[in-house]
N, C-alpha and C. Protein backbone atom coordinates (compact mmCIF):
# COMPACT_ATOMS: atom_id res chain seq x y z
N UNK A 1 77.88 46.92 -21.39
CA UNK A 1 77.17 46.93 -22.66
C UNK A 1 78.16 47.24 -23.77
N UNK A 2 78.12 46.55 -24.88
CA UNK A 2 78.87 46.42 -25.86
C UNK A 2 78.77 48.09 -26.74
N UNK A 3 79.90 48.62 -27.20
CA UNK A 3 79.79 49.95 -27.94
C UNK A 3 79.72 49.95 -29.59
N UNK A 4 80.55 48.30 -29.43
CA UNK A 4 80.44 48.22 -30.94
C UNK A 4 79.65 47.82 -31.91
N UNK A 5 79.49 48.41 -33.05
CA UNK A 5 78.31 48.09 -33.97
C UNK A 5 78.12 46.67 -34.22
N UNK A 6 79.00 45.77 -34.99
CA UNK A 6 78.94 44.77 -35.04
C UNK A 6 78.60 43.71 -33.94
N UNK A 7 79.31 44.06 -32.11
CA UNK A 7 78.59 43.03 -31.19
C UNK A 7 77.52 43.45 -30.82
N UNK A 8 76.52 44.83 -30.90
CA UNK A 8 75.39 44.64 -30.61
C UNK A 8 74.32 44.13 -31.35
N UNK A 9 74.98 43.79 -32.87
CA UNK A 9 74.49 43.22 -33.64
C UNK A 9 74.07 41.16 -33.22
N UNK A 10 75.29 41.10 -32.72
CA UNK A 10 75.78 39.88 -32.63
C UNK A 10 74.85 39.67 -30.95
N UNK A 11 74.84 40.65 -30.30
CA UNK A 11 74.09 40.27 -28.97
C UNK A 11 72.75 40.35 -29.60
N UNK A 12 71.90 40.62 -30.26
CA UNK A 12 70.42 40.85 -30.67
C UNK A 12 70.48 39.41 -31.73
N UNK A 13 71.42 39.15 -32.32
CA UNK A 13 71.22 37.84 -32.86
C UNK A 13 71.22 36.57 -31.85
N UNK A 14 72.31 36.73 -30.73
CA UNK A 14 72.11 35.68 -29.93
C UNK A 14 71.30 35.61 -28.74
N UNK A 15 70.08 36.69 -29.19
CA UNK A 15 68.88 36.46 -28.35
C UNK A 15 67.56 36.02 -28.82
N UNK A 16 67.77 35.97 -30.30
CA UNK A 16 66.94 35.14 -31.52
C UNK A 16 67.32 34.03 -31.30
N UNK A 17 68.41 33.61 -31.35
CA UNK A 17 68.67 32.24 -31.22
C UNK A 17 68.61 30.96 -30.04
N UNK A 18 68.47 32.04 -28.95
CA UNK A 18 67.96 31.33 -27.54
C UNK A 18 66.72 31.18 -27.66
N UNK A 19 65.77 32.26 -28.04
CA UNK A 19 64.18 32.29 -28.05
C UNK A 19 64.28 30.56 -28.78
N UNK A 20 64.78 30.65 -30.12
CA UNK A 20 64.64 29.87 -30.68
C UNK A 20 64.60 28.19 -30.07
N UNK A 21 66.01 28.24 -29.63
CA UNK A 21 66.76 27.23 -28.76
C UNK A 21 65.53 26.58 -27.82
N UNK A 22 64.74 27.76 -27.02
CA UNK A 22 64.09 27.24 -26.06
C UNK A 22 63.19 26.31 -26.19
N UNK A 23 62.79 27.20 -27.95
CA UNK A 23 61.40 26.61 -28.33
C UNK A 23 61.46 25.98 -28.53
N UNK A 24 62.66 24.80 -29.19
CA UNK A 24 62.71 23.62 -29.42
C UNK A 24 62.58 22.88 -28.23
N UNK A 25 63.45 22.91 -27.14
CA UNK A 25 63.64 21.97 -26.25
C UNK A 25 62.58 22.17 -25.57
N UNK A 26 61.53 22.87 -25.66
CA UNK A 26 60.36 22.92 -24.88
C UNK A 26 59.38 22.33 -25.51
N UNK A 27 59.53 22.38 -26.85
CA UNK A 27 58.82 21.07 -27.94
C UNK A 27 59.06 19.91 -27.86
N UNK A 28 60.25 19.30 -27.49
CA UNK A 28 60.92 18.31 -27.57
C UNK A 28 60.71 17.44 -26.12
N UNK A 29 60.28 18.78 -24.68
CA UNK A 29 60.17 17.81 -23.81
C UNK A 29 58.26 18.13 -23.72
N UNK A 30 58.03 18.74 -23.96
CA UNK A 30 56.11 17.99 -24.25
C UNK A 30 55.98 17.32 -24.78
N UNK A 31 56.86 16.61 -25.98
CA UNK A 31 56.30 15.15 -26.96
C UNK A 31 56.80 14.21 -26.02
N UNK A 32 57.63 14.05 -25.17
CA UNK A 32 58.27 13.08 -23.89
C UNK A 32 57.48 13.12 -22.91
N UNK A 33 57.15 14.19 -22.37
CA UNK A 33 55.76 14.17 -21.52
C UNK A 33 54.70 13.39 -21.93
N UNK A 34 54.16 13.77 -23.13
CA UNK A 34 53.16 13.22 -23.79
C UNK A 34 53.50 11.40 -23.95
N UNK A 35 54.44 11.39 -24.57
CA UNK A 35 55.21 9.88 -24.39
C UNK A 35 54.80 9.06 -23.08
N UNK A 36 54.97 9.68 -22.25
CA UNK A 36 55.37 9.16 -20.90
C UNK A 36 53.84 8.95 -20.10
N UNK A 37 52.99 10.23 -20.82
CA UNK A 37 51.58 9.57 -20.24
C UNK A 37 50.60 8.50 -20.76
N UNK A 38 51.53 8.48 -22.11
CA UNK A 38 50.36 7.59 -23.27
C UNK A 38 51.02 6.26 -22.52
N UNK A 39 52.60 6.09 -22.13
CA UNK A 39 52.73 5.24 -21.62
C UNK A 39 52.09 4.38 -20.75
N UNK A 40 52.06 5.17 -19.60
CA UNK A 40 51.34 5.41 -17.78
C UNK A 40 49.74 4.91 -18.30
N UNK A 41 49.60 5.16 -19.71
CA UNK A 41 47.92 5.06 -20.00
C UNK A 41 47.76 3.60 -20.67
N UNK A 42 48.74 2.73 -21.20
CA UNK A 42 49.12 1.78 -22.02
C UNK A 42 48.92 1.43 -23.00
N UNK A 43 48.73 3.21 -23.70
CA UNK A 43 48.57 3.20 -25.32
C UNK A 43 49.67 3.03 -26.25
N UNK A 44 49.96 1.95 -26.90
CA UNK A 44 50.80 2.25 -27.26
C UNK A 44 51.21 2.36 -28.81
N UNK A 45 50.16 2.36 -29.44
CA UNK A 45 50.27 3.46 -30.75
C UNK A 45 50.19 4.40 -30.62
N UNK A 46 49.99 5.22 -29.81
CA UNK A 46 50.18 6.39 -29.72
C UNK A 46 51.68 6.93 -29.20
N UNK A 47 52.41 5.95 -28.48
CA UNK A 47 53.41 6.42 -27.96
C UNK A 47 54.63 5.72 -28.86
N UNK A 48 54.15 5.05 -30.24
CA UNK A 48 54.77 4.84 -31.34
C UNK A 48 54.62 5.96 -32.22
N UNK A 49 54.01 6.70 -32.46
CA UNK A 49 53.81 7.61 -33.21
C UNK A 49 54.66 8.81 -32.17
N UNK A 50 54.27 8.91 -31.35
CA UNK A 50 55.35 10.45 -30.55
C UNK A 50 56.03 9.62 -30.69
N UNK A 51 56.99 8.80 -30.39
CA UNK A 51 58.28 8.18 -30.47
C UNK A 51 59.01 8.70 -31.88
N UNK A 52 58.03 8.13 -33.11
CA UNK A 52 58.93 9.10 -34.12
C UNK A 52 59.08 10.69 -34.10
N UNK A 53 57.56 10.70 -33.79
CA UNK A 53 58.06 12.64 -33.77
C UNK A 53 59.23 12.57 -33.23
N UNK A 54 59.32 12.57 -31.82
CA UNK A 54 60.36 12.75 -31.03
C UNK A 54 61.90 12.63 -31.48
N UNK A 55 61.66 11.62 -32.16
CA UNK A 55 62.83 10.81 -33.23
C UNK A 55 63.51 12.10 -34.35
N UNK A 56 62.31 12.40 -35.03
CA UNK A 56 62.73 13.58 -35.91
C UNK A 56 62.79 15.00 -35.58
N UNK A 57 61.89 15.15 -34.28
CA UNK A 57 62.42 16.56 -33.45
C UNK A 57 63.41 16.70 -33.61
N UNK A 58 64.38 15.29 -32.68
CA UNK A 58 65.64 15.77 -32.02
C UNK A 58 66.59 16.10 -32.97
N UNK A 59 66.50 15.15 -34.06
CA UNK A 59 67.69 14.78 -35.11
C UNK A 59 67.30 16.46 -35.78
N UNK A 60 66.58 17.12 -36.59
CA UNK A 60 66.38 18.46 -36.23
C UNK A 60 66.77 19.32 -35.58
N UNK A 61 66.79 19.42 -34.12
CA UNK A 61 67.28 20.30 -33.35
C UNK A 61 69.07 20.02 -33.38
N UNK A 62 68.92 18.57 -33.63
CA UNK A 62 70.70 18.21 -33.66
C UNK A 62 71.42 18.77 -34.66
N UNK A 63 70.85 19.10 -36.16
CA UNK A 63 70.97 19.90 -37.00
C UNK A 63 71.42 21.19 -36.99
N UNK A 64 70.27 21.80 -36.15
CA UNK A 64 70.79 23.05 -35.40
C UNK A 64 71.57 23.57 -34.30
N UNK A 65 72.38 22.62 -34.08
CA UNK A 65 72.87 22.54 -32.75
C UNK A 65 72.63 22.90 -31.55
N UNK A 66 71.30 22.55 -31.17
CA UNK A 66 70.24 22.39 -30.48
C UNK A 66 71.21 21.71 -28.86
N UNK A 67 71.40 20.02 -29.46
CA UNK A 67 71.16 19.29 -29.27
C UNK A 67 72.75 18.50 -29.52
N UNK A 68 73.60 18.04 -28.81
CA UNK A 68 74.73 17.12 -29.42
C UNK A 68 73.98 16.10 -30.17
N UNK A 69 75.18 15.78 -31.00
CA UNK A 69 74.00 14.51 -32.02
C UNK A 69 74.05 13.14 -30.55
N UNK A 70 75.39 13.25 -30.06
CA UNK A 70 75.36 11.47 -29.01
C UNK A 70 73.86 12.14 -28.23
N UNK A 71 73.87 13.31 -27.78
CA UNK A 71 72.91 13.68 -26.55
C UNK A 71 71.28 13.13 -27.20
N UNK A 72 71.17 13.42 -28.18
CA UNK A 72 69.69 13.55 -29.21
C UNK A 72 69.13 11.57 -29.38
N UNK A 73 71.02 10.82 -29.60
CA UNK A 73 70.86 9.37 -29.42
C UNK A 73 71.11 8.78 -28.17
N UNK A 74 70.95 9.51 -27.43
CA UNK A 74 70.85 8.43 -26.34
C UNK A 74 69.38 8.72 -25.68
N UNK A 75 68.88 10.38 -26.22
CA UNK A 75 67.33 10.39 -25.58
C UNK A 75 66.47 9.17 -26.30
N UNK A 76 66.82 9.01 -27.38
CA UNK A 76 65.59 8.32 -28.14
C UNK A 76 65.75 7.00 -27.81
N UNK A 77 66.91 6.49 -27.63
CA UNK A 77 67.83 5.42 -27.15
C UNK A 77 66.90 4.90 -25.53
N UNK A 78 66.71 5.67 -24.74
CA UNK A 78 66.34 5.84 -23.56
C UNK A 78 64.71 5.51 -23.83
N UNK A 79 64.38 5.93 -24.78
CA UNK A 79 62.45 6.24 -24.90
C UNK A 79 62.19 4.53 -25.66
N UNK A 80 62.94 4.63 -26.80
CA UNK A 80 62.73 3.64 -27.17
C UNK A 80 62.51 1.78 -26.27
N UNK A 81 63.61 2.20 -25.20
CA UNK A 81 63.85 0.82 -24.48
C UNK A 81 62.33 0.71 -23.17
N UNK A 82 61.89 2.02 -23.01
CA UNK A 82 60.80 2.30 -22.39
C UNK A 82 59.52 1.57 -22.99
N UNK A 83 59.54 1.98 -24.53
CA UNK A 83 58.53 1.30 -25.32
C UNK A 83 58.63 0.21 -25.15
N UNK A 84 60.07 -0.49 -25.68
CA UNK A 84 59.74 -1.92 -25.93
C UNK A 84 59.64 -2.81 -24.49
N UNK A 85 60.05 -2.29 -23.45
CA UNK A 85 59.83 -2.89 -22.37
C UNK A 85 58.73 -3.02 -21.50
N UNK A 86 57.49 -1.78 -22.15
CA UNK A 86 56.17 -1.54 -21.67
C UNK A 86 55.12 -2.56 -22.64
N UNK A 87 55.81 -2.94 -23.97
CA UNK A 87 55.40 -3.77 -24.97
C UNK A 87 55.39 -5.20 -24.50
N UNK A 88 56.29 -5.28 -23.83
CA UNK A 88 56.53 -6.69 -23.33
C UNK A 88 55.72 -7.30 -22.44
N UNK A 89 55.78 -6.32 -21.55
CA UNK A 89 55.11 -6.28 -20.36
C UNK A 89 53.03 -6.69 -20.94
N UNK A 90 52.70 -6.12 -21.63
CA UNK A 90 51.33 -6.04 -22.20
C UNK A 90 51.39 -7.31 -22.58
């Protein structure tokens, strides 16, 4: 355990910032969940609309360095080709 003033400062901040951290990526994978059932369901305005959320989650969390920005474009990258290939398919 740290003695000094300043890193126990710095350990109580970087346990705000995990809470934080989590909450995003735990936001970020229920709108993909959600994605993925509207899919499975073959709604797909609905899984155009989470698609943007999802879209502006990430770029958000990428902000915060959540998220690498390539990591944040290749999820949406990934969702997107899901859409248009479930689009096709219909």
């Amino acid at each position: 355990m740290a003695n000094i003033k300043s890193a126990l400062k710095r350990i109580d901040i970087t346990k705000k910032q995990t809470l934080k951290n989590k909450s995003r990526k735990s936001e970020i994978k229920t709108y993909i969940k959600k994605f993925d059932l509207a899919l499975a369901e073959k709604n797909l305005e609905t899984a155009n609309e989470l698609l943007r959320t999802i879209d502006k989650r990430l770029k958000q969390a990428t902000e915060h360095s959540v998220f690498h920005k390539n990591a944040a474009s290749r999820k949406v990258s990934k969702l997107s080709k899901k859409l248009h290939d479930a689009s096709t398919q219909a």
